[in-house]
C-alpha atoms as a PDB file:
ATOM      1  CA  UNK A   1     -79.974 -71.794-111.608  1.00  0.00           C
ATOM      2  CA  UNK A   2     -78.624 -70.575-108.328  1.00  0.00           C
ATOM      3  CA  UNK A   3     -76.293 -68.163-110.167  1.00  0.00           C
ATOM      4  CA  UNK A   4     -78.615 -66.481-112.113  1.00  0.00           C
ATOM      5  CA  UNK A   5     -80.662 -65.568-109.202  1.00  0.00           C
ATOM      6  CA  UNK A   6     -78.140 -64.167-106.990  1.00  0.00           C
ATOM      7  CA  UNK A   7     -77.241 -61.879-110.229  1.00  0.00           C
ATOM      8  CA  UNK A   8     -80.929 -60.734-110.753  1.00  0.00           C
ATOM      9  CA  UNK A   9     -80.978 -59.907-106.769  1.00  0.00           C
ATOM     10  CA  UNK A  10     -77.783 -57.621-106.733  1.00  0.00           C
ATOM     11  CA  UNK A  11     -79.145 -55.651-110.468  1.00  0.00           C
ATOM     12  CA  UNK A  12     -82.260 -55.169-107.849  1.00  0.00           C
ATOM     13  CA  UNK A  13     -79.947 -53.151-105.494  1.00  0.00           C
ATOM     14  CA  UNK A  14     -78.264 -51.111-108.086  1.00  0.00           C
ATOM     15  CA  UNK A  15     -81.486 -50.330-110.002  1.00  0.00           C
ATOM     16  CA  UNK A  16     -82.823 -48.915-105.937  1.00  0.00           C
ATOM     17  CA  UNK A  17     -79.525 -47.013-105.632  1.00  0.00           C
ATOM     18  CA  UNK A  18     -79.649 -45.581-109.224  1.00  0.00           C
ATOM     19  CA  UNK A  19     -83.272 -44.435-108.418  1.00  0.00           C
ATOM     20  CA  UNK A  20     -82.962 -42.917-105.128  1.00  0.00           C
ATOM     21  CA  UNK A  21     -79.597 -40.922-106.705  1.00  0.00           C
ATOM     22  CA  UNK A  22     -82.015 -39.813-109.811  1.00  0.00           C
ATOM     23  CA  UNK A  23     -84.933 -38.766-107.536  1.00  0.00           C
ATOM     24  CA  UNK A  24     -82.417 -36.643-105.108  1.00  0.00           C
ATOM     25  CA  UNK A  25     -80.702 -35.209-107.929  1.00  0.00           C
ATOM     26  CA  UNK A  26     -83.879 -34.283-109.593  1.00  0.00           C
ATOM     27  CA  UNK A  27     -85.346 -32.669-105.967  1.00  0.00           C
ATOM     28  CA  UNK A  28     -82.043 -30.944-105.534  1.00  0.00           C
ATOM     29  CA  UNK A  29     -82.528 -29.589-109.331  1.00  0.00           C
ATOM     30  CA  UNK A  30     -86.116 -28.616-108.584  1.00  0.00           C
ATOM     31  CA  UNK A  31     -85.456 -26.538-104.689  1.00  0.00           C
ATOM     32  CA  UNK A  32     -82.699 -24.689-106.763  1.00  0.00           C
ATOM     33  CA  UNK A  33     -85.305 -23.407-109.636  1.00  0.00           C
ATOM     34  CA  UNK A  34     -87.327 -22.819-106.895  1.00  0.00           C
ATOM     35  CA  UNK A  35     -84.946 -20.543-105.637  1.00  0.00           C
ATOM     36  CA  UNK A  36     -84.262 -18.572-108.387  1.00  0.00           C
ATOM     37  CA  UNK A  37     -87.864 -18.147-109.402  1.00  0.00           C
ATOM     38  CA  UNK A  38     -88.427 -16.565-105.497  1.00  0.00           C
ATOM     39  CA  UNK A  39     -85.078 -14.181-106.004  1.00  0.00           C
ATOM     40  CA  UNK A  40     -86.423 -13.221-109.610  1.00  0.00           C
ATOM     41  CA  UNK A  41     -89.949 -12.387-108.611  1.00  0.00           C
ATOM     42  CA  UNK A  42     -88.573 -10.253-105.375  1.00  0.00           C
ATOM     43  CA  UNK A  43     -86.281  -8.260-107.796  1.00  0.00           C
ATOM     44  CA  UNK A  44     -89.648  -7.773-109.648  1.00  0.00           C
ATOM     45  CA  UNK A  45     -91.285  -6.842-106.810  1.00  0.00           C
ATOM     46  CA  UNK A  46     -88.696  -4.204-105.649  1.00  0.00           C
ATOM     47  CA  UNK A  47     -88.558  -2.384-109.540  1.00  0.00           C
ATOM     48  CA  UNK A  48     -92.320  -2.388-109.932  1.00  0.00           C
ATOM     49  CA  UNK A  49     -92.173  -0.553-105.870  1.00  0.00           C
ATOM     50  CA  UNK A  50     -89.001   1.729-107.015  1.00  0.00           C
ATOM     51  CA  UNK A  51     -90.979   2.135-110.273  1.00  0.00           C
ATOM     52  CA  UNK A  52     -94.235   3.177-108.236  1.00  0.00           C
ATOM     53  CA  UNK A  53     -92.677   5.271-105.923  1.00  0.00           C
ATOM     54  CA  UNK A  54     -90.803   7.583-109.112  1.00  0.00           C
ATOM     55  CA  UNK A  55     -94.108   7.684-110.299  1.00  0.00           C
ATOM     56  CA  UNK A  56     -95.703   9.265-107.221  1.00  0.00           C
ATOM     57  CA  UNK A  57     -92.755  12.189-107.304  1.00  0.00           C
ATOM     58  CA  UNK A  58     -93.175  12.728-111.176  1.00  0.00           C
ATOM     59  CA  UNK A  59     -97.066  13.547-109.880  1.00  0.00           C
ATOM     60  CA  UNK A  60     -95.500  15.581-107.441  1.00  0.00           C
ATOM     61  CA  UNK A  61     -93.374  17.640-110.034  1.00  0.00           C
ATOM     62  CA  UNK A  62     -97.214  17.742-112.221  1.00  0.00           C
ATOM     63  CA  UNK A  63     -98.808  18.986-109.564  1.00  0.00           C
ATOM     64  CA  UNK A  64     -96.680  21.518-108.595  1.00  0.00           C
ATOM     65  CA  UNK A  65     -96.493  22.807-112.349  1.00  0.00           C
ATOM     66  CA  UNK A  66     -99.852  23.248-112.573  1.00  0.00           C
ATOM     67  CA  UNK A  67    -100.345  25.420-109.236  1.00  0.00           C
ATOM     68  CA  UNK A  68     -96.892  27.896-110.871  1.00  0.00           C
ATOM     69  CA  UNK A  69     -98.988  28.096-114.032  1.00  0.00           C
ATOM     70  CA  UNK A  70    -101.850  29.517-112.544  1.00  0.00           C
ATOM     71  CA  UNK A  71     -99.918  31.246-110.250  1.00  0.00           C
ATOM     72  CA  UNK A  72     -95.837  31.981-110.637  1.00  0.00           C
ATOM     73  CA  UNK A  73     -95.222  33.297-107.073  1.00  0.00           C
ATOM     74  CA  UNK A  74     -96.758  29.660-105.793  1.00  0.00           C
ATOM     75  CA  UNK A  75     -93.963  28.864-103.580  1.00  0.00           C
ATOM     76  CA  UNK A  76     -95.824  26.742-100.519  1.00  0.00           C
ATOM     77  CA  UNK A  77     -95.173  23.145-101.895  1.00  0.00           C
ATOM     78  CA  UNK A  78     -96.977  20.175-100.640  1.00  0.00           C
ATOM     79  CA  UNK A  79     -96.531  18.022 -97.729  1.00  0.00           C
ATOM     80  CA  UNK A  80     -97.085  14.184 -97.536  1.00  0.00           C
ATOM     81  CA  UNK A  81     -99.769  14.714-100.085  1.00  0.00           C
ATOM     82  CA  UNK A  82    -101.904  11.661-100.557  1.00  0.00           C
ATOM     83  CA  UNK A  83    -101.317   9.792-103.870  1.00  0.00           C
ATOM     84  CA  UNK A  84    -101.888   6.159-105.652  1.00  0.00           C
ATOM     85  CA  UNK A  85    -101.512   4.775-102.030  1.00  0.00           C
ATOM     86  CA  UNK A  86     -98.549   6.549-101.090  1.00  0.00           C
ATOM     87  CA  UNK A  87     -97.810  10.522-100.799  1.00  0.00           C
ATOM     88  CA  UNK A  88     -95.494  13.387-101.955  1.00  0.00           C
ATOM     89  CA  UNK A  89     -93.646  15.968-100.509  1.00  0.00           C
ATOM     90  CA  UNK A  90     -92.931  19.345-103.139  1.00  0.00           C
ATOM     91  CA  UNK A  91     -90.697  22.116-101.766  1.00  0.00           C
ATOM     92  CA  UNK A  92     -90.197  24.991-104.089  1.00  0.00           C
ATOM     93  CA  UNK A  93     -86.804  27.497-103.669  1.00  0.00           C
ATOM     94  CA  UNK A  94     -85.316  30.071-105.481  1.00  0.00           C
ATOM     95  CA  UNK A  95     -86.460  33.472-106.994  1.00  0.00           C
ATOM     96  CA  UNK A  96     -88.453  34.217-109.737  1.00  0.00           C
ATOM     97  CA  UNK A  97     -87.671  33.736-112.723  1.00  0.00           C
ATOM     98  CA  UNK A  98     -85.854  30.936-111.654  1.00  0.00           C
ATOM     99  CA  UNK A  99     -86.982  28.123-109.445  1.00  0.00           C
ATOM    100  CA  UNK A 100     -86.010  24.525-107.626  1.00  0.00           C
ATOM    101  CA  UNK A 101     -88.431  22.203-107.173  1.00  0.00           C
ATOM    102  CA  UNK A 102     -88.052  19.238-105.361  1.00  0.00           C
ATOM    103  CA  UNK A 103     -90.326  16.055-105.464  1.00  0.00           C
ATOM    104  CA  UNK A 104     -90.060  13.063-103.018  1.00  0.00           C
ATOM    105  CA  UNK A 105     -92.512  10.116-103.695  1.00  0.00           C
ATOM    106  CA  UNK A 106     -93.157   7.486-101.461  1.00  0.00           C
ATOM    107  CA  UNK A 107     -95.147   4.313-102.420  1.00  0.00           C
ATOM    108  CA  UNK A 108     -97.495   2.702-100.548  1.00  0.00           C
ATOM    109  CA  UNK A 109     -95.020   0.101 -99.632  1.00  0.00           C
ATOM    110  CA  UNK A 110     -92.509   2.533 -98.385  1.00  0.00           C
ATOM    111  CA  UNK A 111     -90.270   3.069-101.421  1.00  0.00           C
ATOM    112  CA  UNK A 112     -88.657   7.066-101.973  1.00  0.00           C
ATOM    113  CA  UNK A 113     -87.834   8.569-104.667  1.00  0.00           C
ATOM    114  CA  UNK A 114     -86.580  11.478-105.434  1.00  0.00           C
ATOM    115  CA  UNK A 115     -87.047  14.628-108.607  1.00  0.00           C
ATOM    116  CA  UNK A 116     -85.295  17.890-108.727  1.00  0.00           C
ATOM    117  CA  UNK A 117     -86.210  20.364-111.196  1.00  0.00           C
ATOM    118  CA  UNK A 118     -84.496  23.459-111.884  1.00  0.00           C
ATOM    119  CA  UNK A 119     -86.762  25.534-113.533  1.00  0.00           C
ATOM    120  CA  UNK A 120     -87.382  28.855-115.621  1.00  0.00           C
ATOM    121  CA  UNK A 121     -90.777  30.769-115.356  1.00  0.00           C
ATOM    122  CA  UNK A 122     -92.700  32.549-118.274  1.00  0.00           C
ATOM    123  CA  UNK A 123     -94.076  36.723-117.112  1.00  0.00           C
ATOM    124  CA  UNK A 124     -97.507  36.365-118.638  1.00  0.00           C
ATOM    125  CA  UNK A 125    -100.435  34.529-117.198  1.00  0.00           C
ATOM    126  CA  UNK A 126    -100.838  31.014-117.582  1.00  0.00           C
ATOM    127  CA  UNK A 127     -97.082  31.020-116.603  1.00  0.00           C
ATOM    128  CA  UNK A 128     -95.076  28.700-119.127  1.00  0.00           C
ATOM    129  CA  UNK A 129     -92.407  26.553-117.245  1.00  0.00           C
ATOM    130  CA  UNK A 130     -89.704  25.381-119.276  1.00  0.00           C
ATOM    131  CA  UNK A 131     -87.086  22.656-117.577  1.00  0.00           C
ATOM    132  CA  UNK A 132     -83.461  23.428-117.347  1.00  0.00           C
ATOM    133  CA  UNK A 133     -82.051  20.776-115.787  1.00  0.00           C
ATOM    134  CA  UNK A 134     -84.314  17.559-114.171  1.00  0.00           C
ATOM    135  CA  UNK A 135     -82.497  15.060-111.467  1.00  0.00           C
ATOM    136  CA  UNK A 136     -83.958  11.904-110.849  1.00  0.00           C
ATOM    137  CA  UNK A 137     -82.795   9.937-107.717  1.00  0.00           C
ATOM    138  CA  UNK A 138     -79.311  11.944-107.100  1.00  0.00           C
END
């Protein structure tokens, strides 16, 4: 009788060692899902901001278009003009026919980005603008 019970007493150790193992392999499993899930929803976060911000400068580039089409000498651009929470910045170069505009967008979380369209304009009234070459982000 003796024998059996110091054999039931030492399983009892190795059954506690086997579950404190399992429970800090399964919390070492857990913090490192954990961590991926936080780097994954921060590289989410930064595209939907990038995202935002080339939004912003595309309005930029729209907003611009629509001043040249009502008028093609429009060359005064637009400075940290408010937009979706953030702002864009329009400068327009060049001579007529041809023109460069450039659009920087900034989110509201302090993203840039950054549109450059070289541009021809149409003579007649409301002023057609066709787009030769657009660079996003260069």
């Amino acid at each position: 009788m003796r024998n059996y019970m110091r054999t039931k007493r030492k399983n009892k150790g190795v059954v506690f060692l086997m579950v404190v193992f399992a429970i800090a392999l399964m919390a070492t499993i857990t913090v490192g899902i954990l961590m991926m899930t936080t780097e994954e929803l921060q590289l989410m976060q930064n595209q939907l901001y990038a995202a935002e911000a080339m939004c912003t400068a595309e309005a930029g580039l729209n907003d611009s278009f629509a001043q040249i089409r009502s008028s093609s000498s429009w060359t005064t651009g637009f400075t940290n003009k408010a937009f979706n929470g953030g702002s864009y910045t329009v400068t327009v170069t060049g001579t007529l026919p041809d023109r460069t505009i450039t659009s920087t967008g900034t989110s509201s979380q302090g993203y840039d980005a950054n549109m450059v369209a070289d541009v021809t304009i149409g003579t007649s009234s409301p002023y057609k603008i066709r787009i030769d070459k657009l660079r996003v982000n260069e």
